[in-house]
C-alpha atoms as a PDB file:
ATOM      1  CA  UNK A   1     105.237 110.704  97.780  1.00  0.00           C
ATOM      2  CA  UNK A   2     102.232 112.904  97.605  1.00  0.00           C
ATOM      3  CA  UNK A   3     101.289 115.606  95.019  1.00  0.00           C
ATOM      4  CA  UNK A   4      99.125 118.902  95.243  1.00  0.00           C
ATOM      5  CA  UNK A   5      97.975 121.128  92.096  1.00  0.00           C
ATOM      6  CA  UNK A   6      97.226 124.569  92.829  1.00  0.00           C
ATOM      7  CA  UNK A   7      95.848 127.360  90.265  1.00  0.00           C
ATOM      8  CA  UNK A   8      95.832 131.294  91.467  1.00  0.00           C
ATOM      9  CA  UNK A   9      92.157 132.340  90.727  1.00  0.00           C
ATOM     10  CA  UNK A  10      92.245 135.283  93.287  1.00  0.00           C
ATOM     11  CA  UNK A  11      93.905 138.460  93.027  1.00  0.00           C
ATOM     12  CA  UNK A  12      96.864 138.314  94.844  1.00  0.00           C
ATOM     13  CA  UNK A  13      99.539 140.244  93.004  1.00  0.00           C
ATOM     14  CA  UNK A  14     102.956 140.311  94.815  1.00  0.00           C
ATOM     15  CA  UNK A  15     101.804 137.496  97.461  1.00  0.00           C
ATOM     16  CA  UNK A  16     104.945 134.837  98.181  1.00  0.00           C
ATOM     17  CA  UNK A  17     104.697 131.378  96.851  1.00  0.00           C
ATOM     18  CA  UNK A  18     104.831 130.006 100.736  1.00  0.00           C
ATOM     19  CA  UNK A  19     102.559 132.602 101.703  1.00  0.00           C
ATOM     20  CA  UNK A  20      99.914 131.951  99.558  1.00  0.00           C
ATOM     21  CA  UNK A  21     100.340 127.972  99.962  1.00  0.00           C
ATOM     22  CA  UNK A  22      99.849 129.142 103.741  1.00  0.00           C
ATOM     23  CA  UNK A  23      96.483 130.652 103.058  1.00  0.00           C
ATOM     24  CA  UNK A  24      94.859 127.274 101.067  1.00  0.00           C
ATOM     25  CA  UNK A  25      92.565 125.243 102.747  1.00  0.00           C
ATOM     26  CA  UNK A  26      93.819 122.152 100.631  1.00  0.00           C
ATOM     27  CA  UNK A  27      97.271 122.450 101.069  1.00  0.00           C
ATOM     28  CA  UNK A  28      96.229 122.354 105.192  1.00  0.00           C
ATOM     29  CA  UNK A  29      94.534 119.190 104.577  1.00  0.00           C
ATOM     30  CA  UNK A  30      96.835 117.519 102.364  1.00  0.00           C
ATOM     31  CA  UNK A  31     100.063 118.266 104.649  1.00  0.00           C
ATOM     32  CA  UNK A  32      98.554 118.298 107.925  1.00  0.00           C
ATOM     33  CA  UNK A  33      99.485 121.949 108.318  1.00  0.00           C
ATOM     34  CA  UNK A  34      99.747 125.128 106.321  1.00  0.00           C
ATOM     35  CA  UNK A  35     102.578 126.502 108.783  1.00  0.00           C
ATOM     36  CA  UNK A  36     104.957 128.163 106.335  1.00  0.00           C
ATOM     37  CA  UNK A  37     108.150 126.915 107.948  1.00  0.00           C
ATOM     38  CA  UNK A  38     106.613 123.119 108.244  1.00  0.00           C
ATOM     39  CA  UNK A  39     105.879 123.141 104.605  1.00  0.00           C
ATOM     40  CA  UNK A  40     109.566 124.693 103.438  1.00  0.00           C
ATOM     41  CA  UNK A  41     110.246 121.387 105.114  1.00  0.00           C
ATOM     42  CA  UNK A  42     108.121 118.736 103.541  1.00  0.00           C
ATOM     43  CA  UNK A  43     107.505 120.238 100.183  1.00  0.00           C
ATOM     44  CA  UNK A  44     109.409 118.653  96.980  1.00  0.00           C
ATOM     45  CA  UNK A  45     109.928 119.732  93.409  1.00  0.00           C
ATOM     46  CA  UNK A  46     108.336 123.399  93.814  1.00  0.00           C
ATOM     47  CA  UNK A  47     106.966 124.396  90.140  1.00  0.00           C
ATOM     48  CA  UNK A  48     105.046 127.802  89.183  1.00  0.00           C
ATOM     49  CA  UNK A  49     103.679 127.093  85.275  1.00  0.00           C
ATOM     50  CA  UNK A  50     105.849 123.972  84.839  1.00  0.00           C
ATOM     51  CA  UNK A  51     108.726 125.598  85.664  1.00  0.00           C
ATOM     52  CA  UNK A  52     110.684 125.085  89.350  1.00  0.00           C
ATOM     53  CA  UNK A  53     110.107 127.521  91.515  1.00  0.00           C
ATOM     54  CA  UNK A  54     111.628 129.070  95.160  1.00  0.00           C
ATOM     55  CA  UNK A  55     109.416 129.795  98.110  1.00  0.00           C
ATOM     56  CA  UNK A  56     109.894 133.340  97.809  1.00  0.00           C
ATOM     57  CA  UNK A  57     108.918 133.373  93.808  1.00  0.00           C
ATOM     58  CA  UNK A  58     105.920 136.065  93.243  1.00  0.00           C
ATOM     59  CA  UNK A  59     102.438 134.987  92.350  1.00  0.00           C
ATOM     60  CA  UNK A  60     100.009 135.848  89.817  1.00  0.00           C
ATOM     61  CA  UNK A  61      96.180 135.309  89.043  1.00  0.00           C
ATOM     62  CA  UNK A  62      96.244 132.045  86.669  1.00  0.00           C
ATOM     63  CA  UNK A  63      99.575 130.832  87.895  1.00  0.00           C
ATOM     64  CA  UNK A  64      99.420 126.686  88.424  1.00  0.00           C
ATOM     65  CA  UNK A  65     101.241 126.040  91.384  1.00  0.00           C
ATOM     66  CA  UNK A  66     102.291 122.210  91.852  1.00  0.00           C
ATOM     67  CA  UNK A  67     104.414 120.562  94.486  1.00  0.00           C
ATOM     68  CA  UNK A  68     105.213 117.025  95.620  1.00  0.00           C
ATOM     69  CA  UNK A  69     105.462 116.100  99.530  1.00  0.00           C
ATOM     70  CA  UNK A  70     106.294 113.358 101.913  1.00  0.00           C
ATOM     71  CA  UNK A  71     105.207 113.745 105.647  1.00  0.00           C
ATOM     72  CA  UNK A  72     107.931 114.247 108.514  1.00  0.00           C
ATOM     73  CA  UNK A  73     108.514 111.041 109.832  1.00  0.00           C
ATOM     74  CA  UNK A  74     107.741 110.649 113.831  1.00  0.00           C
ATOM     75  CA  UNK A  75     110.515 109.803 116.358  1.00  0.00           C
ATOM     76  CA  UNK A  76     108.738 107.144 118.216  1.00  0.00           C
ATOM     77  CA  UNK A  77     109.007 104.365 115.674  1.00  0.00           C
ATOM     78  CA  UNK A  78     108.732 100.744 116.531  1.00  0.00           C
ATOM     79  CA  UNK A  79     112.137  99.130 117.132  1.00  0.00           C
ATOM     80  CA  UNK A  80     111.801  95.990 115.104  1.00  0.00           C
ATOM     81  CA  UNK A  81     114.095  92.503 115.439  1.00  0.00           C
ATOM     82  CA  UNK A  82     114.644  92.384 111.841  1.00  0.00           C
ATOM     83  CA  UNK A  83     117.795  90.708 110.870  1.00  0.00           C
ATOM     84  CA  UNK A  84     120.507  93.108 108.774  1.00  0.00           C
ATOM     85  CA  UNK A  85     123.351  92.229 106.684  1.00  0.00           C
ATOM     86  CA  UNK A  86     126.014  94.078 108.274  1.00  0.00           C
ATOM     87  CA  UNK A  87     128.859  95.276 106.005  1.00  0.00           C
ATOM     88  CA  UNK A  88     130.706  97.289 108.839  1.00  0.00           C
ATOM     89  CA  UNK A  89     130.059  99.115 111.658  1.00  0.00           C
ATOM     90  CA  UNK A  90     131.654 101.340 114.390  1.00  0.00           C
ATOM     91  CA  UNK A  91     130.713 104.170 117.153  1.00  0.00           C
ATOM     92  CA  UNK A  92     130.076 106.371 114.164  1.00  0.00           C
ATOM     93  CA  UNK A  93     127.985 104.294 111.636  1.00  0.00           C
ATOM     94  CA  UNK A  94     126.395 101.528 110.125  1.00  0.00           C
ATOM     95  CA  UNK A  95     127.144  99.834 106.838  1.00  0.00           C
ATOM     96  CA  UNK A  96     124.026  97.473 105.736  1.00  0.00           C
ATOM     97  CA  UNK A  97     123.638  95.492 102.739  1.00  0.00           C
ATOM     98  CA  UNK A  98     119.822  96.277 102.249  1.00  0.00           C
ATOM     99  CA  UNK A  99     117.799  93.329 101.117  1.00  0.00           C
ATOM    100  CA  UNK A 100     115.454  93.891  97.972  1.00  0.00           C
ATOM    101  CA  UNK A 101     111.752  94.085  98.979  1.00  0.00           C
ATOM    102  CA  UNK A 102     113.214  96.224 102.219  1.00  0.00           C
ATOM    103  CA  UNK A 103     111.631 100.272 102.417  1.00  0.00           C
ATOM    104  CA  UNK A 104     114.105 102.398 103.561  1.00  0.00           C
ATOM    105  CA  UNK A 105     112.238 104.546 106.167  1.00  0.00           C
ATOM    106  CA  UNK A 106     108.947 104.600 107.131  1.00  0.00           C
ATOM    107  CA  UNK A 107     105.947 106.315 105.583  1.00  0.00           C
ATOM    108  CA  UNK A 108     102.309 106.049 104.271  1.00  0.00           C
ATOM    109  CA  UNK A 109     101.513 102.793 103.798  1.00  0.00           C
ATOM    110  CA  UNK A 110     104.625 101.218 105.393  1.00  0.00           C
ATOM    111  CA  UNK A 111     105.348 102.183 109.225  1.00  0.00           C
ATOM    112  CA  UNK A 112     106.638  99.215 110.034  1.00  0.00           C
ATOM    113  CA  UNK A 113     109.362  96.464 108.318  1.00  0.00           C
ATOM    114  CA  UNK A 114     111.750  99.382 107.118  1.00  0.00           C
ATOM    115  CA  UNK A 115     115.490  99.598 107.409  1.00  0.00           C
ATOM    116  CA  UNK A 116     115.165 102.277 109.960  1.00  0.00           C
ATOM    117  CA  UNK A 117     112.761  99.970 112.280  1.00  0.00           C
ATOM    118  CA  UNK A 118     115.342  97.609 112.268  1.00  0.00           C
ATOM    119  CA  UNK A 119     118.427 100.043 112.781  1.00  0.00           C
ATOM    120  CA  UNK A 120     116.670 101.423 115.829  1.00  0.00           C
ATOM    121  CA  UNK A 121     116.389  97.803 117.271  1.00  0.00           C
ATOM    122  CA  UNK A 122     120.095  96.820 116.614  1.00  0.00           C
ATOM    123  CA  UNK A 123     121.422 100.258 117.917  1.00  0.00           C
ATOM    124  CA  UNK A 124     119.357 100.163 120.950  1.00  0.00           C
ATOM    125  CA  UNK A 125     116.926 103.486 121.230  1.00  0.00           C
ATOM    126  CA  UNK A 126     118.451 105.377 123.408  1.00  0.00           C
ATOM    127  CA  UNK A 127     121.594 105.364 120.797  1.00  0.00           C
ATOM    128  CA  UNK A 128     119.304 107.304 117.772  1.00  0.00           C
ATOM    129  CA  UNK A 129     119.149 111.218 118.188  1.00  0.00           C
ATOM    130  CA  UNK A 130     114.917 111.633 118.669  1.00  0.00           C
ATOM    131  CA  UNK A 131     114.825 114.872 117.233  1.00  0.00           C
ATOM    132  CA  UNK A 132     115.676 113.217 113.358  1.00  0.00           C
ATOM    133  CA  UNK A 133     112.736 113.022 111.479  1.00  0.00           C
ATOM    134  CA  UNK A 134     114.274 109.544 109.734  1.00  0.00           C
ATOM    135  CA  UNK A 135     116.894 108.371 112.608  1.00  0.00           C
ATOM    136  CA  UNK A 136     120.538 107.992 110.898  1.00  0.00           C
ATOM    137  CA  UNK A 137     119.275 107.813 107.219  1.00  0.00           C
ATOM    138  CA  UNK A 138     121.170 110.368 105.039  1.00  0.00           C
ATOM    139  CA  UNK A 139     120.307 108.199 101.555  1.00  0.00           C
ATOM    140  CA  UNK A 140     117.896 106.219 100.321  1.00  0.00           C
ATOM    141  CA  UNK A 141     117.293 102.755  98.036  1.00  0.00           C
ATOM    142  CA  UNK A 142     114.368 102.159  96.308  1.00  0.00           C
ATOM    143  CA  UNK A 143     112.261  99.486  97.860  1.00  0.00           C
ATOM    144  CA  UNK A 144     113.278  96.945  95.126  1.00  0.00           C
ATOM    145  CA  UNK A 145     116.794  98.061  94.765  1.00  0.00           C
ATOM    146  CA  UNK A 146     119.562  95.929  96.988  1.00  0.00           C
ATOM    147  CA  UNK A 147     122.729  96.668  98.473  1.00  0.00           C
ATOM    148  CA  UNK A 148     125.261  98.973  99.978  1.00  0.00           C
ATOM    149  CA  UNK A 149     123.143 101.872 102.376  1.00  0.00           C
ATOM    150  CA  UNK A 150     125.288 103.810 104.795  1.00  0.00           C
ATOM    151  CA  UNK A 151     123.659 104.898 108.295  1.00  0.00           C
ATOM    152  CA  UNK A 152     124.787 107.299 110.845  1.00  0.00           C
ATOM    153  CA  UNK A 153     124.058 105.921 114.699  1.00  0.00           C
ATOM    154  CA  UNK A 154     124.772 109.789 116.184  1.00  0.00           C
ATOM    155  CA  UNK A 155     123.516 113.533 115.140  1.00  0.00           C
ATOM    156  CA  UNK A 156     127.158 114.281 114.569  1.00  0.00           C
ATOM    157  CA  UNK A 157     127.773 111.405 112.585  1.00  0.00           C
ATOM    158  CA  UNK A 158     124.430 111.776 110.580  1.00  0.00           C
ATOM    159  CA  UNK A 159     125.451 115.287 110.278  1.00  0.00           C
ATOM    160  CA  UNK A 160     128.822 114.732 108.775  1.00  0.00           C
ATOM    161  CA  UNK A 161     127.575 111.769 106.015  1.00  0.00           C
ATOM    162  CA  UNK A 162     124.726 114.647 104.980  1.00  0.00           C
ATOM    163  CA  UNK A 163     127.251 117.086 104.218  1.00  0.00           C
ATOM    164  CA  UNK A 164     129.518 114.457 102.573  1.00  0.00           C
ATOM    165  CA  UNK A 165     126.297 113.649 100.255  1.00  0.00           C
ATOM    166  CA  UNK A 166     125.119 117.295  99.779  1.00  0.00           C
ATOM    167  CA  UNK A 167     128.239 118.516  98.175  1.00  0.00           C
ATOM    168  CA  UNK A 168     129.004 114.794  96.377  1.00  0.00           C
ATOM    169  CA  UNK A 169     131.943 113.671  97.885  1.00  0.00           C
ATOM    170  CA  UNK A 170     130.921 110.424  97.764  1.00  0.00           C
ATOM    171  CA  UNK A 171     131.644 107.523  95.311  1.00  0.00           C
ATOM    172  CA  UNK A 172     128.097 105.372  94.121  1.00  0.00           C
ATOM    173  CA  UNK A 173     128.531 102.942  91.966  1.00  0.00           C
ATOM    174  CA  UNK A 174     125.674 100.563  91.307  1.00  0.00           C
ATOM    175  CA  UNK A 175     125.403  97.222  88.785  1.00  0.00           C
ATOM    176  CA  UNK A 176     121.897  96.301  86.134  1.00  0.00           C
ATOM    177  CA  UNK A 177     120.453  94.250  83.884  1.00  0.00           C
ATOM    178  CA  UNK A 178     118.891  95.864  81.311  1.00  0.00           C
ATOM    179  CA  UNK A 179     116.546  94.833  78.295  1.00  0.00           C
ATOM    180  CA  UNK A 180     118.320  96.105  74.731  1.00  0.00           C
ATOM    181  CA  UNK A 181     121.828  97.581  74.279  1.00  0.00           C
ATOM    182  CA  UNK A 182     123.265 100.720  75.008  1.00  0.00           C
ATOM    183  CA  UNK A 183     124.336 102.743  71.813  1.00  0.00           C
ATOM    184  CA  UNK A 184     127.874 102.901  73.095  1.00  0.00           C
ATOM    185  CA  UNK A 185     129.739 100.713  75.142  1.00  0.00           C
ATOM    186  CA  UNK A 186     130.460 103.914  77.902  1.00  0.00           C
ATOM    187  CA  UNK A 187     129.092 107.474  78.221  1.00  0.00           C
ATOM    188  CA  UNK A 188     127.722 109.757  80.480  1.00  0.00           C
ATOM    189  CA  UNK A 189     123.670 110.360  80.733  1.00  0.00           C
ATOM    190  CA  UNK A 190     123.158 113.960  81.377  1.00  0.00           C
ATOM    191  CA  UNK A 191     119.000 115.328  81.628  1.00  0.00           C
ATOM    192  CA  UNK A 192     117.136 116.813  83.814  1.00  0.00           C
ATOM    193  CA  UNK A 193     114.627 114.585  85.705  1.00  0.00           C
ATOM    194  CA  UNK A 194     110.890 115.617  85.940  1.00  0.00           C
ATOM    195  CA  UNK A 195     107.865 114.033  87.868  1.00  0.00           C
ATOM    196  CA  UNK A 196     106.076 112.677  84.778  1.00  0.00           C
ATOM    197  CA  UNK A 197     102.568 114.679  84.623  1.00  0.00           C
ATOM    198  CA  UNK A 198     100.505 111.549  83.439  1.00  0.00           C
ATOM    199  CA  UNK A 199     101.965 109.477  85.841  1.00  0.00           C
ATOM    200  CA  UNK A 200     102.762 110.776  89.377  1.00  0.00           C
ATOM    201  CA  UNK A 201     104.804 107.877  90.644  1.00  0.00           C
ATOM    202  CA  UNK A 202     106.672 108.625  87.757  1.00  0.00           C
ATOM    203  CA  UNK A 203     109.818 110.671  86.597  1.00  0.00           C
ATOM    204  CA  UNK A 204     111.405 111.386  83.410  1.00  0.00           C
ATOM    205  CA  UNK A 205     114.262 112.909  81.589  1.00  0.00           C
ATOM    206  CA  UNK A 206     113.436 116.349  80.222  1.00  0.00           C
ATOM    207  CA  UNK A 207     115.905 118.094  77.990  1.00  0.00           C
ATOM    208  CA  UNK A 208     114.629 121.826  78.577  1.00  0.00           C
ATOM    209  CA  UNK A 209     117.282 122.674  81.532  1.00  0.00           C
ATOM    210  CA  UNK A 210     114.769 125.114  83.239  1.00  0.00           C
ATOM    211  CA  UNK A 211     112.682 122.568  84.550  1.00  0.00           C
ATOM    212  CA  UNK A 212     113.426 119.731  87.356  1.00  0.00           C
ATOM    213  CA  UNK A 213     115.866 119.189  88.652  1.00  0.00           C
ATOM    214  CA  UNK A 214     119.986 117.816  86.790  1.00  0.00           C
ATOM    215  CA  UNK A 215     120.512 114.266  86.616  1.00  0.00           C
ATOM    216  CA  UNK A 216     124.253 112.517  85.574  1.00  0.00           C
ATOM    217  CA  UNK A 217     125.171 109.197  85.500  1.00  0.00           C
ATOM    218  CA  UNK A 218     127.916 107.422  84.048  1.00  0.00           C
ATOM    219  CA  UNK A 219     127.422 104.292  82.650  1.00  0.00           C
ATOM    220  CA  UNK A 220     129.749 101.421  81.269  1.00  0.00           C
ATOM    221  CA  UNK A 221     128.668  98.394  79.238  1.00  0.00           C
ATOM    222  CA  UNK A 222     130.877  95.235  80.931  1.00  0.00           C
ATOM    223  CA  UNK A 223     128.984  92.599  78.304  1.00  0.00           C
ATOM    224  CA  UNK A 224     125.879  91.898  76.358  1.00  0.00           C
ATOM    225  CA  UNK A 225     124.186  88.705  76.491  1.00  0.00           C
ATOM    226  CA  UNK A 226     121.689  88.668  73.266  1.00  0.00           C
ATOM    227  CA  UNK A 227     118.601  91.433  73.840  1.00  0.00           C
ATOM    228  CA  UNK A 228     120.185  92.109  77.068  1.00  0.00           C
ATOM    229  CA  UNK A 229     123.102  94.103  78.737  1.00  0.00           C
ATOM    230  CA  UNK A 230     125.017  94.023  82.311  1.00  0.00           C
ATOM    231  CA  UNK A 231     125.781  97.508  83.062  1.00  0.00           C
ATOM    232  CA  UNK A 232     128.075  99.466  85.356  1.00  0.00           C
ATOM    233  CA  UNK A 233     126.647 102.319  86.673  1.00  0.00           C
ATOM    234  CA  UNK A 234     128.305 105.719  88.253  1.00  0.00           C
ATOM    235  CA  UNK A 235     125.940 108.290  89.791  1.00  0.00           C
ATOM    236  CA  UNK A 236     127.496 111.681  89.878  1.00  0.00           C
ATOM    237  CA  UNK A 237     123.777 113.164  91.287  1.00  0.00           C
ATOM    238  CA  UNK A 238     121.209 111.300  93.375  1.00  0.00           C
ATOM    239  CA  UNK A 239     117.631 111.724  92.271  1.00  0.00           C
ATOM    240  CA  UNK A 240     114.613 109.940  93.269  1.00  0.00           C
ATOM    241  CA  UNK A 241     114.706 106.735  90.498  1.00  0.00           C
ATOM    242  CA  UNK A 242     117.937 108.524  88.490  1.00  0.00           C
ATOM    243  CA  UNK A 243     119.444 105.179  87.238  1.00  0.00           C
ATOM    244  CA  UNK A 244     115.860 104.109  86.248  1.00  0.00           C
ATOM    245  CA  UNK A 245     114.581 106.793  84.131  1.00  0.00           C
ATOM    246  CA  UNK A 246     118.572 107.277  82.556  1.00  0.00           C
ATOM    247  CA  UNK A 247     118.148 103.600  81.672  1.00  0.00           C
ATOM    248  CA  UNK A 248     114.368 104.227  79.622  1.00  0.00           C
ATOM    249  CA  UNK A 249     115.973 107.570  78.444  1.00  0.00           C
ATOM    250  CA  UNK A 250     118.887 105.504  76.794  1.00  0.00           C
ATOM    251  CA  UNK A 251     116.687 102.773  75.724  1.00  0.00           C
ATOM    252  CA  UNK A 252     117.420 100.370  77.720  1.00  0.00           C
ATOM    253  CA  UNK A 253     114.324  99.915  80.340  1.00  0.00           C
ATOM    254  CA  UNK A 254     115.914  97.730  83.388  1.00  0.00           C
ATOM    255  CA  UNK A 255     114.643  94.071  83.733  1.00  0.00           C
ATOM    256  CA  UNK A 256     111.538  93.835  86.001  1.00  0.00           C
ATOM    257  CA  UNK A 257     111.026  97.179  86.238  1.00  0.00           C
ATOM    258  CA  UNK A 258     107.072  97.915  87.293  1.00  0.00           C
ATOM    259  CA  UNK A 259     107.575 101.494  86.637  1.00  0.00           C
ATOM    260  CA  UNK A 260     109.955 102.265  83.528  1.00  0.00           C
ATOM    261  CA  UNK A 261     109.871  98.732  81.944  1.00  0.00           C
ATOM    262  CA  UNK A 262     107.793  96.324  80.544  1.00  0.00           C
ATOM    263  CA  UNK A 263     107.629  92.159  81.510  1.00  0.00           C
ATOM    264  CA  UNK A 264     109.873  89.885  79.910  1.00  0.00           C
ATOM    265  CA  UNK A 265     109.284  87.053  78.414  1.00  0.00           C
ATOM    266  CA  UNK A 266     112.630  85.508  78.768  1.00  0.00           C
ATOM    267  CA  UNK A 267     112.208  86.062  82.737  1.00  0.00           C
ATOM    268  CA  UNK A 268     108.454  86.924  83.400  1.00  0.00           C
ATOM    269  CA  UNK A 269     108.860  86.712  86.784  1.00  0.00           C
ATOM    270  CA  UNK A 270     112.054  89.240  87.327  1.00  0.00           C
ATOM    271  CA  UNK A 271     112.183  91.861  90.094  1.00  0.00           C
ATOM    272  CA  UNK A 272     113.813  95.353  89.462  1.00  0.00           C
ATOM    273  CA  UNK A 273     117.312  94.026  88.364  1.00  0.00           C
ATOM    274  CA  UNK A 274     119.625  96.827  90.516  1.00  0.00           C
ATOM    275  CA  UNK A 275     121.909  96.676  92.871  1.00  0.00           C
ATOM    276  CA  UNK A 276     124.233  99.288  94.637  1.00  0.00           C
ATOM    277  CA  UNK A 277     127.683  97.782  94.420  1.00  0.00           C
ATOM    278  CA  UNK A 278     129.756  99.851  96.304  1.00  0.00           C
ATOM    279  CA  UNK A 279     129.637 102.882  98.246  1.00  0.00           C
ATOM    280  CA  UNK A 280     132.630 105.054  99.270  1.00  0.00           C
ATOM    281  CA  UNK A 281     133.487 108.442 101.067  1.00  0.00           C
ATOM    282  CA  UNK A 282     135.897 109.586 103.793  1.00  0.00           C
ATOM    283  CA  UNK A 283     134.549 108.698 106.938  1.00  0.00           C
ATOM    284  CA  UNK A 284     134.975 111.621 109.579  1.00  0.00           C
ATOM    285  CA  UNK A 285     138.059 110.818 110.878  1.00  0.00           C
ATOM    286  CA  UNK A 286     140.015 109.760 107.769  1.00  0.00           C
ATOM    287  CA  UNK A 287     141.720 111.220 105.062  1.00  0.00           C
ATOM    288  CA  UNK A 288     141.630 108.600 102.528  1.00  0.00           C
ATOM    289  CA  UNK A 289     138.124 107.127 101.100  1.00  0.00           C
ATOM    290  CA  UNK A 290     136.826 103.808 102.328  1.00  0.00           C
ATOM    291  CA  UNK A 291     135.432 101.637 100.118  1.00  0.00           C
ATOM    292  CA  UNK A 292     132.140  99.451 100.963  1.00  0.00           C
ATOM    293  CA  UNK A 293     130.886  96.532  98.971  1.00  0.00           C
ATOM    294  CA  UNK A 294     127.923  94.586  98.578  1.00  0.00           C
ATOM    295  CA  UNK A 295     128.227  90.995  96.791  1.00  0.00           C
ATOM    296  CA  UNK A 296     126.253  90.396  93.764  1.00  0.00           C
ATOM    297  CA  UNK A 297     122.690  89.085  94.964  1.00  0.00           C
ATOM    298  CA  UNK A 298     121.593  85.761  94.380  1.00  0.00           C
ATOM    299  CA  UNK A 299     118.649  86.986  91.578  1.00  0.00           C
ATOM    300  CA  UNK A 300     121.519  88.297  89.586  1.00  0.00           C
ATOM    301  CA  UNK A 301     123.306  85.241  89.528  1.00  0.00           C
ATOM    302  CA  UNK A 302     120.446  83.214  88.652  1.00  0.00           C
ATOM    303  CA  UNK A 303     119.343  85.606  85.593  1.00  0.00           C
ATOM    304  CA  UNK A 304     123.136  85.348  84.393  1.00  0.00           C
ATOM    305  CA  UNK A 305     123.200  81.931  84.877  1.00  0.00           C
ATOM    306  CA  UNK A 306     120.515  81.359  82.050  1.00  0.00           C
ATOM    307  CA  UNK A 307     122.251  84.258  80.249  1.00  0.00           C
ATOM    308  CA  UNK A 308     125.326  82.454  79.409  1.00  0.00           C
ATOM    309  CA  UNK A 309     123.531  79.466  78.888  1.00  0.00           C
ATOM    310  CA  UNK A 310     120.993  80.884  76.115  1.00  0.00           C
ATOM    311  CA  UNK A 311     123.713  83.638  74.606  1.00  0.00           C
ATOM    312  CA  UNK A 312     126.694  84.511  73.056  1.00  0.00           C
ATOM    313  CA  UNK A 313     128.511  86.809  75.321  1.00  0.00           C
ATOM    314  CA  UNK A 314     129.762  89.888  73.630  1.00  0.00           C
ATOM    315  CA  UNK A 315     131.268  93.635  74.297  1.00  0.00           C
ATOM    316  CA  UNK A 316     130.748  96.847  72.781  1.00  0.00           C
END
């Protein structure tokens, strides 16, 4: 993800947001294009004055414009042999049980290795619709998060998951390890998540509802092992890093988190501790929700292995 910081120093009362991103030199360079419709397609988290913004927001002399961006993907991407951990598959889509260490699609820095690589090899390229900008990916997982990622191996079925995603009608639930203990042993996160401005990897959880964008997750404590906690997550929205920043908001930083956390001593050398559990939504055929599971991944076993051997196991 990419960033661009804009401030108004011309007079240009009344001028559109997207036109006057149109007319910037900088924004050309940075995007590849100043086309208006090409950037209403790449550009992320819109803000005018820290505040978000539309396209067709008005202007003024000493406004600070800032936006985030990630380039269209391209259609000819390498087919890769990569082995995948099918959970299910039919004509429509396909269910994989996405490794940790695995990018979702590619981008800068990583064209090649991704989940969507590999998808186009196992479906064959002729099977992926070449006008998709990321072939049959409707959701994303972190690089370092593992499990359950539904793809769609047709436009219609691609279309259909989107739509099932866009207006939440689908059921993520996701399991952690975290470092401290939640203040109660359920309850529901509710912020608004903002790219951090010291930081611009970063997000956080802002409590002023006019900026970013809103964040909710449901959480559940299933036990506490000493200084640390194995937590059941529920996502009821799906932005970038949610379950992440929710965790440092609540005080409870996930273990071997680069970003949000801190290294442990206990386990200096743990990776991001997360793992989407289950995935479910009506597929387009069906009435009734299917469910999809991922088993819990041999690092999580391990860490709860020495868990239960160094701590009392309790419940809040």
């Amino acid at each position: 993800m990419n960033s661009v910081s804009i401030t108004v120093t011309e007079n240009i009362e009344g001028s559109r947001v997207d036109k006057f991103l149109s007319e910037q030199e900088i924004v050309k360079e940075a995007c590849g294009s100043n086309n208006r419709s090409h950037l209403q397609n790449i550009i992320q988290d819109l803000t005018v004055n820290g505040k978000k913004a539309k396209f067709s927001a008005k202007v003024r002399t000493g406004d600070r414009i800032q936006f985030s961006w990630e380039p269209l993907i391209p259609t000819d991407i390498e087919p890769q042999n990569i082995p995948l951990d099918i959970v299910y598959e039919d004509h429509r889509v396909t269910v994989v049980n996405k490794k940790q260490g695995m990018v979702t699609h590619p981008g800068a820095g990583n064209w090649t290795g991704t989940l969507v690589n590999a998808l186009l090899f196992h479906w064959g390229k002729s099977s992926v619709n070449q006008e998709a900008c990321r072939p049959g990916i409707v959701h994303r997982l972190d690089k370092d998060t593992s499990g359950v990622i539904i793809t769609g191996k047709t436009l219609e079925s691609q279309m259909w998951l989107q739509e099932q995603f866009q207006h939440r009608r689908v059921k993520k639930e996701y399991i952690a390890i975290v470092v401290g203990r939640p203040p109660e042993g359920k309850g529901h996160i509710k912020t608004q998540i903002v790219r951090d401005p010291k930081n611009r990897k970063q997000f956080k959880a802002e409590t002023d509802a006019t900026k970013g964008k809103f964040a909710h997750t449901v959480y559940r404590c299933i036990a506490c092992y000493g200084p640390f906690s194995l937590m059941r997550l529920k996502l009821k929205t799906g932005r970038t890093h949610q379950i992440r920043v929710h965790m440092k908001y609540l005080g409870c930083p996930i273990l071997g988190d680069p970003l949000y956390g801190s290294k442990n001593t206990v386990f200096p050398k743990a990776t991001l501790m997360l793992h989407s559990r289950l995935l479910a939504l009506r597929l387009s055929d069906q009435e009734e929700f299917t469910e999809f599971k991922a088993p819990v991944p041999l690092r999580f076993k391990k860490v709860l292995k020495v868990l239960h051997g160094k701590y009392e196991k309790c419940t809040l």
